[in-house]
N, C-alpha and C. Protein backbone atom coordinates (compact mmCIF):
# COMPACT_ATOMS: atom_id res chain seq x y z
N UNK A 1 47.40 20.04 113.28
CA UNK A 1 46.64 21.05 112.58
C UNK A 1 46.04 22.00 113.60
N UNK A 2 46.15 23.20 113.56
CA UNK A 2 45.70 24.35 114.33
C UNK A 2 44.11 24.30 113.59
N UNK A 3 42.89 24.73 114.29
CA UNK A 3 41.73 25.11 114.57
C UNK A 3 41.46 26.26 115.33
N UNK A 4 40.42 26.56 115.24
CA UNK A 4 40.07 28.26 115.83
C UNK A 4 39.97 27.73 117.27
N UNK A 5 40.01 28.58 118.27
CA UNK A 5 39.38 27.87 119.67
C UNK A 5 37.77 27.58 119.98
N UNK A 6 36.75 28.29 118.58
CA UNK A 6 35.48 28.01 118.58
C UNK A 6 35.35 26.57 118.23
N UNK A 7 35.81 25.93 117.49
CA UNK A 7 35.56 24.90 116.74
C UNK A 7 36.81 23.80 117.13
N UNK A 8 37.38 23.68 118.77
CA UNK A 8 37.76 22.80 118.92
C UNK A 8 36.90 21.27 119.83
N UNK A 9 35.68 22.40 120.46
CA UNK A 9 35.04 21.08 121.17
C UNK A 9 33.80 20.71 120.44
N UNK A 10 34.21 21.01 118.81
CA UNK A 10 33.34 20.17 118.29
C UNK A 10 34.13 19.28 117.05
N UNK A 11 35.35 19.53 116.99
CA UNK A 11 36.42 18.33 116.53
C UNK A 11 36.55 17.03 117.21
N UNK A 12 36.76 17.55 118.83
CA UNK A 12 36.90 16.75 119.69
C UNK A 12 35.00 15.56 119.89
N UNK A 13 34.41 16.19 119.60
CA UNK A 13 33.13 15.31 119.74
C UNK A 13 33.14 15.00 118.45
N UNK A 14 33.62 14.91 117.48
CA UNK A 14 33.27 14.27 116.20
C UNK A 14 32.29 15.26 115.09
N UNK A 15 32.07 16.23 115.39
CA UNK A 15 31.06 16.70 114.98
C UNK A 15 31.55 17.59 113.89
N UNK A 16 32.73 17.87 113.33
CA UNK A 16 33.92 18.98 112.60
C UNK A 16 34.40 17.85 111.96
N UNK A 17 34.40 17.54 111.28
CA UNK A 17 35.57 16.06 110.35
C UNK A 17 36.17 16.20 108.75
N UNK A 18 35.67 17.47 108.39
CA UNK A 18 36.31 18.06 107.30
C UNK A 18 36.80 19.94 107.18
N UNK A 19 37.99 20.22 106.88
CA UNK A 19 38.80 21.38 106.81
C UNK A 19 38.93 21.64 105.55
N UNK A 20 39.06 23.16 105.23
CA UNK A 20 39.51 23.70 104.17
C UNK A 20 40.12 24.57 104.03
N UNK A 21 41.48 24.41 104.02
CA UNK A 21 42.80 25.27 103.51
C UNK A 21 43.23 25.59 102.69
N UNK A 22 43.87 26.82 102.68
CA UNK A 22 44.55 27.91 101.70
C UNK A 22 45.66 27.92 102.16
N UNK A 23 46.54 26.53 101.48
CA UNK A 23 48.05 26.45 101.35
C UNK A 23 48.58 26.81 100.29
N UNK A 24 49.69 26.91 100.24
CA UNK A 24 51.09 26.91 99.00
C UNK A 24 51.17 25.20 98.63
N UNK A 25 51.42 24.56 99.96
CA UNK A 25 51.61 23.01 100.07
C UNK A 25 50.90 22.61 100.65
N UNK A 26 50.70 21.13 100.70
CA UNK A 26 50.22 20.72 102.03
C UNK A 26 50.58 20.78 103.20
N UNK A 27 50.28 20.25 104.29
CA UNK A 27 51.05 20.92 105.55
C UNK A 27 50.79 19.36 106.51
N UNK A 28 49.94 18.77 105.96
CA UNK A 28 50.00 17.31 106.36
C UNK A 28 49.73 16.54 105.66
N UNK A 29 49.89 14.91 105.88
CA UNK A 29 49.47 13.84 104.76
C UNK A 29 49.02 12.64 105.40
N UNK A 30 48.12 12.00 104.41
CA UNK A 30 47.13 11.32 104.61
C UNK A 30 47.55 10.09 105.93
N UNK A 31 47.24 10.04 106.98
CA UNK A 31 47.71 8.54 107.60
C UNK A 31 48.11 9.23 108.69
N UNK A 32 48.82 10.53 108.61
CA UNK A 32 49.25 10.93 109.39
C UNK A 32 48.38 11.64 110.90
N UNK A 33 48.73 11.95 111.92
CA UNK A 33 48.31 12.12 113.24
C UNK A 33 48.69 13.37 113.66
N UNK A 34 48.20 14.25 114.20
CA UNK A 34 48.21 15.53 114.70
C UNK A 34 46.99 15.72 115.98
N UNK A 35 48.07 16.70 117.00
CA UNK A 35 47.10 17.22 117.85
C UNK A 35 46.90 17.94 117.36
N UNK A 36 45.61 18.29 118.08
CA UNK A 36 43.94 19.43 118.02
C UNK A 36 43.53 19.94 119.09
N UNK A 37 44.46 20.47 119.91
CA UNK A 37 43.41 20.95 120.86
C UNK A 37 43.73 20.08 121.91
N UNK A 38 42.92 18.98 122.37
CA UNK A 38 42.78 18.01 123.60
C UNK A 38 42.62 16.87 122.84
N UNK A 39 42.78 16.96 121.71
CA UNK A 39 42.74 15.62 121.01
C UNK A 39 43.63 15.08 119.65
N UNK A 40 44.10 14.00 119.53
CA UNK A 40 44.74 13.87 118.02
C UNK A 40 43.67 13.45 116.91
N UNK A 41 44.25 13.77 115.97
CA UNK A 41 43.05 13.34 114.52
C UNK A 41 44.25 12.74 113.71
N UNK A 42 43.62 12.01 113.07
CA UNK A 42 43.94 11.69 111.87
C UNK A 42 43.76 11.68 110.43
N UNK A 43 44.30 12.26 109.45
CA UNK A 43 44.34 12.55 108.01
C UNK A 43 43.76 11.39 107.62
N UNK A 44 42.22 11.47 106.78
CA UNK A 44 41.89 10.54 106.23
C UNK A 44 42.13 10.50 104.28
N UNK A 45 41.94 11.95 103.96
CA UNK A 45 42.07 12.65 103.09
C UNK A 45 42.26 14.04 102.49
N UNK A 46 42.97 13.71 101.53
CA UNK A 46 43.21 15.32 100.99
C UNK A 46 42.87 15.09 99.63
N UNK A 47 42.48 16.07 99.24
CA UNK A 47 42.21 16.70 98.17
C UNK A 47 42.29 18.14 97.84
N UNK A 48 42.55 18.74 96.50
CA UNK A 48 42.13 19.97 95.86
C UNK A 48 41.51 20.05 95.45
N UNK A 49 40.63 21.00 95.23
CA UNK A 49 39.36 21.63 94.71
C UNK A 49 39.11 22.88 94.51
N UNK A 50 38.18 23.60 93.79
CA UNK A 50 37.75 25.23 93.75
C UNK A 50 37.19 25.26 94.70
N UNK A 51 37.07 26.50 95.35
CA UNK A 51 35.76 26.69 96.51
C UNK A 51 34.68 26.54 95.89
N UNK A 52 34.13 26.65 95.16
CA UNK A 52 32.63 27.02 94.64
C UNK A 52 32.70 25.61 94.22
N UNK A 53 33.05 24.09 94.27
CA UNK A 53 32.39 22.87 94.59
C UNK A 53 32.19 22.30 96.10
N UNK A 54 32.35 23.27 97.01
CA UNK A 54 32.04 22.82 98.24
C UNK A 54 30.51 22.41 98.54
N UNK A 55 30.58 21.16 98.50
CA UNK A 55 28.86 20.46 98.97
C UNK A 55 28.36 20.88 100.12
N UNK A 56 27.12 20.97 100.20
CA UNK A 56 26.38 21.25 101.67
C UNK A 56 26.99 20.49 102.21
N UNK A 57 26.83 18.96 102.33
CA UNK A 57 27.48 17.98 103.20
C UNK A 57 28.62 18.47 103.84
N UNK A 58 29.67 19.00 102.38
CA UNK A 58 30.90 19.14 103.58
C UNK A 58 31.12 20.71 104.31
N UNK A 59 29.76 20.98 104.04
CA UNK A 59 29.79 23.08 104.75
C UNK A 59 29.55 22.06 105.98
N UNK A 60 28.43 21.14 106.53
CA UNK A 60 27.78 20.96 107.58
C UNK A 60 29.42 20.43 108.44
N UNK A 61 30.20 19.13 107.53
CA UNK A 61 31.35 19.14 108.27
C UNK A 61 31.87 19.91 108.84
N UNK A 62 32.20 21.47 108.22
CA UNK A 62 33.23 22.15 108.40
C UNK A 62 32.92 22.88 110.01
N UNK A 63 31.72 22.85 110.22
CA UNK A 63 30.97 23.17 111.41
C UNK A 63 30.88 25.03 111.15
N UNK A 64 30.53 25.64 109.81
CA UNK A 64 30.63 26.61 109.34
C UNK A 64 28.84 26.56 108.76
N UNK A 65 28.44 27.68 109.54
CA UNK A 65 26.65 28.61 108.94
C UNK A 65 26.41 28.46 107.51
N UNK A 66 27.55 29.07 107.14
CA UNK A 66 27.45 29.06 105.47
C UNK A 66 28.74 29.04 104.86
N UNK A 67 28.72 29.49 103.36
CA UNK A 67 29.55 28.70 102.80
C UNK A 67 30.69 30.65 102.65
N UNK A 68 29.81 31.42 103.00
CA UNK A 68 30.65 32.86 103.23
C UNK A 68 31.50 32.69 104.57
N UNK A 69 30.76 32.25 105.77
CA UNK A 69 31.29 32.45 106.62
C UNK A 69 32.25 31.38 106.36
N UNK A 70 32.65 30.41 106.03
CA UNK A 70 33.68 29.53 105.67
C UNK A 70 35.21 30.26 104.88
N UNK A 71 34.24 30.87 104.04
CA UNK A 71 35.24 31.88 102.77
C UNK A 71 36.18 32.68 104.00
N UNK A 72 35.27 33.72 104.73
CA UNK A 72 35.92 33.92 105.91
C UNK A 72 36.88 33.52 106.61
N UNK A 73 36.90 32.56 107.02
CA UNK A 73 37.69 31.50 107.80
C UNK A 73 39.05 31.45 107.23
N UNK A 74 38.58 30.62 106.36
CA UNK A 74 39.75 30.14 105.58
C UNK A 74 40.74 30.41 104.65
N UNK A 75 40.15 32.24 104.58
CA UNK A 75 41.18 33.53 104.08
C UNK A 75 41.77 34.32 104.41
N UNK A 76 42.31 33.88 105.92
CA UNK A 76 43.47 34.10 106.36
C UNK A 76 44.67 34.65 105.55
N UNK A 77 45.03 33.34 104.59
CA UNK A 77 46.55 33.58 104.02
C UNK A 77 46.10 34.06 102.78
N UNK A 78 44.75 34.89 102.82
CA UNK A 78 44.88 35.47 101.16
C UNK A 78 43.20 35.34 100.79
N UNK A 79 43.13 35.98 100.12
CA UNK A 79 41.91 36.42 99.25
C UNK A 79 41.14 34.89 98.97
N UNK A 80 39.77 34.64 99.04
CA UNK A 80 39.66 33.18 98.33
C UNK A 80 38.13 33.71 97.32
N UNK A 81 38.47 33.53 96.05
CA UNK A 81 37.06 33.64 95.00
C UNK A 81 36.72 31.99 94.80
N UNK A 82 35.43 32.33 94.15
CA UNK A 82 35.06 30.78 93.54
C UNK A 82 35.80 29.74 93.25
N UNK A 83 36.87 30.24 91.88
CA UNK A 83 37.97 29.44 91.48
C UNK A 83 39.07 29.39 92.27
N UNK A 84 39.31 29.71 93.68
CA UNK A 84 40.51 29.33 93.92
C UNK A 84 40.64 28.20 94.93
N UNK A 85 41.70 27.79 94.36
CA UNK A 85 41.66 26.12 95.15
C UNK A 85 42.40 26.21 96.18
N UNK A 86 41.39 25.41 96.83
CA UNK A 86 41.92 24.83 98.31
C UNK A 86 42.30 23.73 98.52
N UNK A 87 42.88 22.96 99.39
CA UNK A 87 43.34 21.78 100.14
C UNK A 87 41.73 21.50 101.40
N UNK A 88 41.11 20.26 100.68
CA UNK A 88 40.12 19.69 101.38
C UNK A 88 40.79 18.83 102.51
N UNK A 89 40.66 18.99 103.83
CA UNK A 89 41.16 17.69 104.52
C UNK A 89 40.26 17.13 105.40
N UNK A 90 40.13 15.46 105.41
CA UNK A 90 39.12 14.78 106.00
C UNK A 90 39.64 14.31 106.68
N UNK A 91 39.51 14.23 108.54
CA UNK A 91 39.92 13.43 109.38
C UNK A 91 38.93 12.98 110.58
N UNK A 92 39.35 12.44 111.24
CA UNK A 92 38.56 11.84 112.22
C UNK A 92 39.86 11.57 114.08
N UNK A 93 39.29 11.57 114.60
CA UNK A 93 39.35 11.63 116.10
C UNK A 93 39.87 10.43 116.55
N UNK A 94 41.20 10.25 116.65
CA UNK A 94 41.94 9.06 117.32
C UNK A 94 42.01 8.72 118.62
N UNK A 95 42.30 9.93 119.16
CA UNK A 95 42.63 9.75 120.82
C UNK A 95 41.98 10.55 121.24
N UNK A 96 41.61 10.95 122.69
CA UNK A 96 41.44 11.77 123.78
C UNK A 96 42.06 11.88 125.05
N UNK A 97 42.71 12.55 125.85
CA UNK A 97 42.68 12.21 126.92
C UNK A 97 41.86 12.28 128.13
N UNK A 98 40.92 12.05 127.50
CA UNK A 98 39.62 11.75 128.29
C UNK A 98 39.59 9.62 128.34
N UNK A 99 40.02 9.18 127.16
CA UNK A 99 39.62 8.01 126.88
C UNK A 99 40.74 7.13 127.93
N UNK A 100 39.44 6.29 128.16
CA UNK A 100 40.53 5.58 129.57
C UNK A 100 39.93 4.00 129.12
N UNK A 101 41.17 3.10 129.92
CA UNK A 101 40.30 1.63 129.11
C UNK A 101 40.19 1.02 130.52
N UNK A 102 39.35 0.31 130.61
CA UNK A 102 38.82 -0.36 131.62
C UNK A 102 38.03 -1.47 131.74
């Protein structure tokens, strides 16, 4: 999954753990593993939804001010109003190559 370059060293610290896309399809699935940047994540969940049920909780995930500047973001591939649905995705931080075992 591609990320902005603002919001990759805070994927990588855990601090970003939910996305919201404006697909046709999905573009990944649940279980599955993708690099990020300097790090892989993993798909915990997907879901669809309208924009206008996005919870505070998951604005604070998205590592997005507000829920405009999000709209922003994530209307790239097209216009996004209240009712139009997005692809919610929840993941979390598998690897680094920072992580060393010892």
């Amino acid at each position: 999954m591609q990320f902005s370059p603002d919001h990759r060293d805070r994927i990588a610290d855990g601090t970003i753990t939910v996305s919201y896309r404006l697909w046709s399809r999905p573009k990944v699935k649940v279980g599955g593993v993708y690099r990020s940047g300097s790090v892989m994540i993993e798909v915990d969940e997907i879901d669809l939804l309208p924009f206008s049920s996005i919870t505070n909780e998951d604005l604070a995930r998205t590592g997005e001010p507000d829920v405009e500047t999000l709209r922003r973001r994530a209307a790239h591939a097209g216009p996004i109003n209240d009712d139009t649905i997005l692809y919610r995705v929840e993941f979390h931080v598998v690897s680094s190559p920072d992580n060393t075992s010892g």
